[in-house]
Protein backbone atom coordinates (compact mmCIF):
# COMPACT_ATOMS: atom_id res chain seq x y z
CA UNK A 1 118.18 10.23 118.27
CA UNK A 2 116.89 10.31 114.47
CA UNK A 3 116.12 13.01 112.55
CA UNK A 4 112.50 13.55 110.88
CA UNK A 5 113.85 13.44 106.86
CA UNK A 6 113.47 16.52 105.05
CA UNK A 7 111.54 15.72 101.81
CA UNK A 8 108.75 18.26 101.07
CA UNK A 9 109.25 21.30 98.83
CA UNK A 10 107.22 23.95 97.90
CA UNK A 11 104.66 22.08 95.88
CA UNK A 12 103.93 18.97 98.20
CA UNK A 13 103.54 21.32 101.43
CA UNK A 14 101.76 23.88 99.63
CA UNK A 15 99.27 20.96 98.68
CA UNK A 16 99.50 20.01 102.42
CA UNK A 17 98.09 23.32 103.26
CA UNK A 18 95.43 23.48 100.74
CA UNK A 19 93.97 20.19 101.30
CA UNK A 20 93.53 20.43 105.21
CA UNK A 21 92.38 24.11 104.67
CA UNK A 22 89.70 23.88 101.99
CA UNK A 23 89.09 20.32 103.16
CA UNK A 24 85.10 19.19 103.49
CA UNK A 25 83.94 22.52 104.80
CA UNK A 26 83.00 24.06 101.56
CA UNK A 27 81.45 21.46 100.23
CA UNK A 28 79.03 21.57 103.20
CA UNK A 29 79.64 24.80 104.94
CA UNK A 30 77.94 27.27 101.53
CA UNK A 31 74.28 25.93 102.80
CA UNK A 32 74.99 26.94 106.29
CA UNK A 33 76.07 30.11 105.54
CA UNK A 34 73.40 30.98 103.14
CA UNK A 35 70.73 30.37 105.64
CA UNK A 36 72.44 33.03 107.82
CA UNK A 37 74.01 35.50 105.13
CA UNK A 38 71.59 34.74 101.87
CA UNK A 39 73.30 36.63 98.98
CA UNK A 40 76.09 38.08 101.10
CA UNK A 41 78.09 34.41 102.17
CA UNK A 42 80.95 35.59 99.70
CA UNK A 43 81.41 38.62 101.52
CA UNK A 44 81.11 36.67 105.21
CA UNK A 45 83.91 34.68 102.98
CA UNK A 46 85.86 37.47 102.23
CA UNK A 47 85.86 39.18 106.10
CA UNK A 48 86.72 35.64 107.41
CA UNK A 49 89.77 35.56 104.98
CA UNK A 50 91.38 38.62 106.60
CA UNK A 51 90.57 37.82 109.79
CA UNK A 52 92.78 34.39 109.17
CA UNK A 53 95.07 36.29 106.80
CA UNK A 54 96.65 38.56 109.94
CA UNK A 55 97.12 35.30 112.06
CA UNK A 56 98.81 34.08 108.47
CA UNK A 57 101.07 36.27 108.13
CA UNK A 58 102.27 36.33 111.66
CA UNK A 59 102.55 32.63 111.33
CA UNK A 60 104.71 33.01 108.01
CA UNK A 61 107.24 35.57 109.94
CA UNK A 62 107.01 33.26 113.12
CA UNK A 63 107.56 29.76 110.84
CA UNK A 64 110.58 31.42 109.19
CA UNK A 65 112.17 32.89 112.52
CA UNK A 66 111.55 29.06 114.09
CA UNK A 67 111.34 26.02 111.50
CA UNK A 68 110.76 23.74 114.32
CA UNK A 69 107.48 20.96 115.02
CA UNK A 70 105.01 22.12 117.55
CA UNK A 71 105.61 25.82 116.24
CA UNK A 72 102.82 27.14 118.01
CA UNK A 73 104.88 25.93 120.97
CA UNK A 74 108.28 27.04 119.30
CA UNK A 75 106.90 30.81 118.71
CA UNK A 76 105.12 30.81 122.45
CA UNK A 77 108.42 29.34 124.53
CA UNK A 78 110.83 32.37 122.86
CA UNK A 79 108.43 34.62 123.19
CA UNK A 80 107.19 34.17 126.81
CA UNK A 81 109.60 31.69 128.38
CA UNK A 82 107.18 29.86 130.37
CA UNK A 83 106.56 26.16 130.13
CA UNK A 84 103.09 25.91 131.09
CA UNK A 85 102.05 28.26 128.59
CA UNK A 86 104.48 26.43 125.93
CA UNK A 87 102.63 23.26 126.96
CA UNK A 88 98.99 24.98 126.96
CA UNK A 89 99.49 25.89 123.15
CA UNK A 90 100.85 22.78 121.77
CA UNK A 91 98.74 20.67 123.37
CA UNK A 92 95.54 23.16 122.58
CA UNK A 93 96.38 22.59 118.82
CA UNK A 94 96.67 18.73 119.05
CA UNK A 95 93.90 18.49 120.58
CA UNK A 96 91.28 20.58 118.48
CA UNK A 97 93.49 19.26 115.51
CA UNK A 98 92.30 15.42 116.84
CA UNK A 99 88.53 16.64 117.45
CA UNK A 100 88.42 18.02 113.70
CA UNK A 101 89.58 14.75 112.46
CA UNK A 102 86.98 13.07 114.71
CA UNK A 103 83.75 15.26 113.45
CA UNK A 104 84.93 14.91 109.81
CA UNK A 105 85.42 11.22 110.50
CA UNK A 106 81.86 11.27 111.98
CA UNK A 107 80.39 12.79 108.60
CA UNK A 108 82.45 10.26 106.31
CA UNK A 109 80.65 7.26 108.46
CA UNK A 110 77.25 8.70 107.79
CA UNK A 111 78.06 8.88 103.93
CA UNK A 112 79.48 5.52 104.28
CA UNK A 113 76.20 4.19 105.65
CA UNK A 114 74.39 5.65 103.19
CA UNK A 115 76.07 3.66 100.14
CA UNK A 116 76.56 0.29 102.02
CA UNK A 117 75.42 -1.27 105.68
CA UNK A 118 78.41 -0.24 107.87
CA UNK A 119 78.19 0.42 111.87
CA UNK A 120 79.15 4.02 112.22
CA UNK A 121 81.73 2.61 114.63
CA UNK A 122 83.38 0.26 112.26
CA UNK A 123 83.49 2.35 109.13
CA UNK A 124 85.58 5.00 112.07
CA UNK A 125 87.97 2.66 113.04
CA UNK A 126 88.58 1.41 109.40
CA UNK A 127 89.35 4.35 107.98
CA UNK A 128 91.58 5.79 110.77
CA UNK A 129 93.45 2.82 110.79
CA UNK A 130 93.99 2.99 107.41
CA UNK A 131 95.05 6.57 107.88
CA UNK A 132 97.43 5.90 110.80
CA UNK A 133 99.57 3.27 108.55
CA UNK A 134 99.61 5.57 105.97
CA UNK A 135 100.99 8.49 108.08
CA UNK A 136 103.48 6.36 109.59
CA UNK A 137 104.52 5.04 106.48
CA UNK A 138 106.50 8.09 104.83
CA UNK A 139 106.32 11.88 105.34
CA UNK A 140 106.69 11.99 101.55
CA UNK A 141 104.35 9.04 100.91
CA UNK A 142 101.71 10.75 103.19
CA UNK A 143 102.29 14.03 102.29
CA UNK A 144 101.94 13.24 98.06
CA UNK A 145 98.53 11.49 99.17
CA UNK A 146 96.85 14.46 100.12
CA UNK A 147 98.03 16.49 97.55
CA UNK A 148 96.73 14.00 95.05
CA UNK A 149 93.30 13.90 97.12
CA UNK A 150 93.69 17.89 97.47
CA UNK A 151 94.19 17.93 93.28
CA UNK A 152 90.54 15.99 93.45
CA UNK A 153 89.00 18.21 95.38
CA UNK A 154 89.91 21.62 94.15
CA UNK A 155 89.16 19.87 90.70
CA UNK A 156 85.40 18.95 91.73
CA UNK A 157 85.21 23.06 93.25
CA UNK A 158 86.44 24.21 89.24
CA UNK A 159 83.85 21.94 87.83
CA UNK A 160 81.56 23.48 89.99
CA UNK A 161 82.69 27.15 88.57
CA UNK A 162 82.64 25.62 85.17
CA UNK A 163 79.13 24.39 84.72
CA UNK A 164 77.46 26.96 86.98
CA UNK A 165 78.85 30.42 86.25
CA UNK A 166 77.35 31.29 83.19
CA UNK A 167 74.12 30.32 84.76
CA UNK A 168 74.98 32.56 87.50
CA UNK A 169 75.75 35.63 85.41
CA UNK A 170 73.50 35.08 82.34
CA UNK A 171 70.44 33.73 84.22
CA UNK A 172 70.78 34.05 88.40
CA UNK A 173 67.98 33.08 90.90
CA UNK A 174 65.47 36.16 91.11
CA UNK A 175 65.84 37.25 94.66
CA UNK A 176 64.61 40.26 96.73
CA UNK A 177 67.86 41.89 97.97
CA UNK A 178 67.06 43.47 101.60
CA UNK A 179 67.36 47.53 101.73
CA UNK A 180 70.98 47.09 102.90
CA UNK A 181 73.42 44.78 103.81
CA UNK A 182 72.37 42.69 107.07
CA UNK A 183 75.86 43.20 108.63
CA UNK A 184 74.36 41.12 111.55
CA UNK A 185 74.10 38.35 109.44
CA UNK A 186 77.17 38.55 107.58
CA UNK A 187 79.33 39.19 110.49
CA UNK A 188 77.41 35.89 112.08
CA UNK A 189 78.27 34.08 108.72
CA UNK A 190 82.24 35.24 108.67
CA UNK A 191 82.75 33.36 112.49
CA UNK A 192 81.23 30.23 110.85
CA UNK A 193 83.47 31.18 107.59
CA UNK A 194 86.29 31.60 110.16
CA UNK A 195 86.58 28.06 110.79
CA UNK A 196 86.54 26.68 107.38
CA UNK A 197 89.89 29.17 106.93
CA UNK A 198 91.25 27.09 109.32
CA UNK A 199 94.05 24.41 108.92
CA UNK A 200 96.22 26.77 107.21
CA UNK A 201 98.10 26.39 110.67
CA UNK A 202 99.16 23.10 110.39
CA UNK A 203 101.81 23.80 107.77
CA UNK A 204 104.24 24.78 110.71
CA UNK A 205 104.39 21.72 112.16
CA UNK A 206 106.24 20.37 109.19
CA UNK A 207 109.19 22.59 109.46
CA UNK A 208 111.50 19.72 110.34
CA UNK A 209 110.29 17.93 107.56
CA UNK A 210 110.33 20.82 104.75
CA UNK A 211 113.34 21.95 102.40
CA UNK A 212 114.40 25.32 103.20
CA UNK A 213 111.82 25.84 105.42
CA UNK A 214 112.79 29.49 106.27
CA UNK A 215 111.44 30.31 103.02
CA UNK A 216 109.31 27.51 102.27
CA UNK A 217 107.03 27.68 105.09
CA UNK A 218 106.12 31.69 104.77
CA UNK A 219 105.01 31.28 100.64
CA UNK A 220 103.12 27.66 101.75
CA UNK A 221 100.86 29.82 104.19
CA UNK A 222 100.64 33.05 102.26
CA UNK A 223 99.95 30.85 99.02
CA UNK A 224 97.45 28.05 100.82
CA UNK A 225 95.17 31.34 102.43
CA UNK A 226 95.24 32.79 99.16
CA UNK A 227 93.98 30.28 97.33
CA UNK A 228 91.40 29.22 99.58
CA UNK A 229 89.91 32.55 100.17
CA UNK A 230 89.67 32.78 96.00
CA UNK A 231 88.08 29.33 95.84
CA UNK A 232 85.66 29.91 98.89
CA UNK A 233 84.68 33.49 97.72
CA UNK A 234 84.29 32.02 93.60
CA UNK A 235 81.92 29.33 94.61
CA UNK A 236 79.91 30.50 97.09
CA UNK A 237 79.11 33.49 95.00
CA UNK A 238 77.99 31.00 92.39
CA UNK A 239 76.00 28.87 94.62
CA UNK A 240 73.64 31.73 96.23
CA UNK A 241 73.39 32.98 92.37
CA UNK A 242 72.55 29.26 90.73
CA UNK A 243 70.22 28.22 94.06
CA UNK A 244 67.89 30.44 96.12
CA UNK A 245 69.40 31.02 99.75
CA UNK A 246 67.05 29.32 101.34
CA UNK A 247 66.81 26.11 98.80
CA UNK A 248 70.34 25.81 99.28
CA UNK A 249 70.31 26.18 103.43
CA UNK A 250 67.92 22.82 103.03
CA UNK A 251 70.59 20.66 100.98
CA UNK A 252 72.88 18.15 102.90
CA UNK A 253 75.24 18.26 100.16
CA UNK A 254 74.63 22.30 98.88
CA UNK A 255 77.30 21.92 96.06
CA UNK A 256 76.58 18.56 94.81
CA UNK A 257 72.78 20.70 94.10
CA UNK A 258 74.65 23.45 92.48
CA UNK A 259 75.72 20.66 90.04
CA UNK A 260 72.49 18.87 89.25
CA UNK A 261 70.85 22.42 88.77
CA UNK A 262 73.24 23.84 86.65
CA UNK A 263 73.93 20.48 84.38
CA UNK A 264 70.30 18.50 85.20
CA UNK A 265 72.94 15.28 86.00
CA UNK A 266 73.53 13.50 89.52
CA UNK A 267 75.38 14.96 92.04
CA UNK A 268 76.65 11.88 93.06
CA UNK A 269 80.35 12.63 91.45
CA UNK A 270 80.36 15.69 93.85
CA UNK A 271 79.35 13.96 96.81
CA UNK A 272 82.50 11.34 96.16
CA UNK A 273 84.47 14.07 96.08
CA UNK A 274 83.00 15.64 99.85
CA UNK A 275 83.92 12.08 100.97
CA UNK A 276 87.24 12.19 99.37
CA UNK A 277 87.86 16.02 101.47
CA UNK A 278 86.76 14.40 104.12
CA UNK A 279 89.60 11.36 104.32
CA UNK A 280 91.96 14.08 103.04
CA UNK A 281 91.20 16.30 106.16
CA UNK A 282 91.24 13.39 108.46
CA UNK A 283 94.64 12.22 107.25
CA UNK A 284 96.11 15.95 107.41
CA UNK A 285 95.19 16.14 111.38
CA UNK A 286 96.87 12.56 112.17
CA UNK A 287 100.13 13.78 110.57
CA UNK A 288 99.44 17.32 112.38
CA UNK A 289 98.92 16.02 115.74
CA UNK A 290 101.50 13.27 115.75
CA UNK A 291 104.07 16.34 114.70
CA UNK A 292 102.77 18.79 117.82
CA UNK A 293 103.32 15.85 120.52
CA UNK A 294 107.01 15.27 118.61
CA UNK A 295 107.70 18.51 119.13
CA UNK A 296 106.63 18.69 122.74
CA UNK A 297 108.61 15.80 123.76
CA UNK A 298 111.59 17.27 121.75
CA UNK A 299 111.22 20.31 124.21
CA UNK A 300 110.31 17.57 127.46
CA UNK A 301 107.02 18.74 127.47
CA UNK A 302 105.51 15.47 126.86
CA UNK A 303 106.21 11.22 126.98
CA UNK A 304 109.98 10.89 125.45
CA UNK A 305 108.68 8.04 123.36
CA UNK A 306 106.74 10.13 121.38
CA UNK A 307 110.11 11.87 120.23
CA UNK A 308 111.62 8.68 118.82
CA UNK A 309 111.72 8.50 114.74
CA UNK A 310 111.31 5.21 113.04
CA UNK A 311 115.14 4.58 112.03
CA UNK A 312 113.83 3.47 108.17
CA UNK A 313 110.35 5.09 107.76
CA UNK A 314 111.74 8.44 109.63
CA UNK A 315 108.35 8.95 110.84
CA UNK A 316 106.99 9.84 114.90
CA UNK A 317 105.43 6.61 114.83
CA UNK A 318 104.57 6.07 118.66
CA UNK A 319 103.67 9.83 118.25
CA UNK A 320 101.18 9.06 115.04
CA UNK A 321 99.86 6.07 117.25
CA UNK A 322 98.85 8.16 119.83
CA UNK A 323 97.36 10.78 117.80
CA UNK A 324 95.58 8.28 116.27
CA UNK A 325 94.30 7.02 119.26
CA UNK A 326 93.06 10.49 120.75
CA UNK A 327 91.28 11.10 117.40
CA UNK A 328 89.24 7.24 118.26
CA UNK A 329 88.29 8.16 121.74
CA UNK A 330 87.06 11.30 120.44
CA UNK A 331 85.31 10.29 117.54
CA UNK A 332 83.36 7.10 119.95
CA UNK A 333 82.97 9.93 122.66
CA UNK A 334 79.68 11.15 120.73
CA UNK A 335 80.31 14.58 122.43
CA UNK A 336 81.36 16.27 119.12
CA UNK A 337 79.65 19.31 119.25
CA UNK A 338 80.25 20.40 122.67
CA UNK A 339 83.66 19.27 122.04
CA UNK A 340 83.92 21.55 119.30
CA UNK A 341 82.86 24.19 120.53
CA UNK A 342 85.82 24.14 122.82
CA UNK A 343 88.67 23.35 120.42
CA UNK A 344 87.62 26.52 118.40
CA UNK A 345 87.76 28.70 121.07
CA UNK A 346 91.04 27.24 122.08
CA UNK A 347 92.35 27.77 118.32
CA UNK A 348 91.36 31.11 118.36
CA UNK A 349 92.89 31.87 121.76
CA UNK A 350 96.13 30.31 120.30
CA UNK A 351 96.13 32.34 117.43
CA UNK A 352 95.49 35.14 119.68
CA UNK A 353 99.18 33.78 121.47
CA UNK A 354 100.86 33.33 118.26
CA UNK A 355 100.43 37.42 117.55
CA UNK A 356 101.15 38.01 121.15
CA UNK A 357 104.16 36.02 120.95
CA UNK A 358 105.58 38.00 117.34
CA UNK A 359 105.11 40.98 119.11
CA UNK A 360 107.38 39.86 122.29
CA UNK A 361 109.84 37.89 119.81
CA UNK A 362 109.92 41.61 118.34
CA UNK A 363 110.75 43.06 121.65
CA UNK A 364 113.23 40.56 122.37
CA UNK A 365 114.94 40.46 119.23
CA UNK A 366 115.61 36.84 117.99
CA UNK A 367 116.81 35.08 114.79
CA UNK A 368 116.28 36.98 111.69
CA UNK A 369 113.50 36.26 109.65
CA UNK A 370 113.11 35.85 106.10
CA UNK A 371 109.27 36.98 105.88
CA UNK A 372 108.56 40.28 108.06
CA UNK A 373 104.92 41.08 108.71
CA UNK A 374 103.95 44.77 109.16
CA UNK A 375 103.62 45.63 112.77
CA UNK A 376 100.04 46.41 113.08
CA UNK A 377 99.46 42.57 111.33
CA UNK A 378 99.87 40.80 115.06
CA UNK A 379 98.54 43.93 116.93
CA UNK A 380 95.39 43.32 114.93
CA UNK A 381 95.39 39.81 115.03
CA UNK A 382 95.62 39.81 119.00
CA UNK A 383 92.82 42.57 118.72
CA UNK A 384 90.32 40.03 116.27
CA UNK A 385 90.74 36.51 117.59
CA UNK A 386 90.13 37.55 121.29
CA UNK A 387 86.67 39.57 119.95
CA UNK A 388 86.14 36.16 117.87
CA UNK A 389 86.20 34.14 121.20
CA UNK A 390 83.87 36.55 122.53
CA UNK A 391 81.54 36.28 119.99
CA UNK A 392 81.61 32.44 120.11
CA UNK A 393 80.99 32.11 123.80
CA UNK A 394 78.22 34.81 123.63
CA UNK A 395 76.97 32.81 120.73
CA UNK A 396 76.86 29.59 123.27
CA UNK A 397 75.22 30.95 126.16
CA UNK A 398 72.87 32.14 123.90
């Protein structure tokens, strides 16, 4: 059977990361957040970004113990030994991996049909065809499209810092600050901030793809959550200092506002650039998903067609099909948020697996690692993403 080709260094998966991480939810996510935290969304930034940082770094000592696709399945099968839950984790990440890609998809057809008169349907099934040829194309193809998209987009977020911060430290919005910090608030604003840290996951599923992944894959994750948290903490401090709170909670695009009040031009460059995230993200979770169900058929955990590489492109493309095809039914479905609902609770009960599973890998002993993560990382990070499920479902019955 072929080999996936090992192609992506440092740089390229780093970019990976990045792009699926910061992806379209800053550029719409500050508003939201604002509405809930006011002046305090960069510190409901900064909570969420240690909450994902412990599931990080057990990921990095996990990803560097077992380079394989489908780690989430890898790290759960040596840790456990049972099948269904091996199965129950790799197909929980390809499938809220395939509803991202569907609501992002969803947003990029209603900017679509605001520049030209496209079906919501059609500009879907355009674009993700589009994206499926281009993920079964190359690896490296695929992979140096992102990172040129990702380049865009954390150039539109500097912009951003450029133009607005001496507004925001020279001449900020007058706002009443409340007696003390609304911890209610914030901590409701770092679950919602919790989800935009989310993607950095996806970088293990290109172990069998990645140079030296023992060591690659630990600085790609370390490095992508780092970055992110500075970017999402930078700008959103910005934003709540160049717009009132509440102005901001009322803009569809809240950075593209940022710009036209800090410069007095259009936004409209900004907005490109949302749209640009949005394709980026899109194109991330194909390549994600179509990795998970090659790893699960590698481990007969799923169809044994989906294990078969393209003998020139080296590329899962029956895999990629399919994932492209859940991400369609999803996206027509026009259950999104329900749907979404569920996939983050089923992230953040597979995050909450991950730990477990470091801690019984641990126990068990196992290949050495070239990253090792403090003990109390995965105790905590069992500890935090099970209270983060709680929250959301009390948040939902609600």
């Amino acid at each position: 059977m072929s080999q996936l080709n090992r192609v992506i260094g440092l740089r390229g998966l780093t970019l990976y990361g990045i792009g699926v991480t910061l992806g379209a939810g800053i550029y719409a996510l500050v508003g939201e957040m604002s509405a809930v935290a006011g002046l305090y969304a960069p510190l409901a930034f900064l909570l969420a970004g240690v909450l994902a940082g412990l599931t990080g770094v057990s990921y990095a000592e996990l990803g560097s113990r077992y380079p394989e696709s489908a780690g989430e399945a890898a790290y759960v099968a040596n840790g456990f030994n049972r099948r269904w839950i091996t199965a129950v984790a790799g197909y929980g990440v390809a499938l809220s991996g395939s509803i991202s890609a569907a609501v992002v998809l969803h947003g990029f057809a209603g900017y679509v049909g605001e520049l030209v008169d496209v079906p919501a349907w059609l500009a879907i099934t355009g674009a993700l065809a589009i994206l499926v040829a281009i993920a079964a194309w190359g690896v490296r193809e695929s992979i140096w499209m992102a990172g040129a998209i990702t380049l865009i987009e954390v150039a539109g977020l500097l912009v951003i810092l450029a133009v607005a911060t001496p507004q925001a430290i020279s001449n900020p919005v007058p706002v009443t600050l409340p007696a003390g910090i609304p911890w209610t608030g914030v901590f409701a604003a770092s679950v919602m901030a919790f989800f935009a840290f989310i993607g950095f996951e996806d970088i293990v599923n290109m172990a069998e793809e990645t140079r030296s992944p023992q060591r690659t894959l630990p600085l790609a994750i370390i490095i992508t959550l780092s970055v992110s948290a500075v970017i999402y903490v930078a700008v959103s401090w910005v934003a709540v200092r160049t717009m009132e709170p509440e102005l901001l909670a009322q803009e569809g695009g809240p950075l593209a506002a940022v710009f036209e009040r800090a410069t007095g031009l259009s936004g409209a460059p900004i907005a490109m650039i949302a749209v640009l995230a949005m394709i980026n993200g899109a194109l991330v979770q194909v390549i994600m998903a179509s990795r998970v169900l090659y790893g699960l058929a590698r481990r007969e955990l799923s169809w044994s067609g989906f294990a078969r590489v393209h003998p020139r492109r080296k590329t899962p493309v029956f895999a990629t099909a399919a994932a492209g095809l859940l991400i369609w039914l999803l996206a027509m479905s026009g259950a999104l948020g329900s749907l979404a609902t569920a996939a983050s609770t089923v992230t953040l009960l597979v995050f909450a697996l991950v730990n477990a599973a470091l801690l019984a890998v641990r126990r068990q002993g196992g290949p050495k690692p070239r990253f090792t993560a403090p003990i109390w990382v995965p105790v905590l990070g069992v500890i935090a993403n099970l209270a983060v499920v709680v929250g959301v479902v009390f948040q939902v019955s609600l």
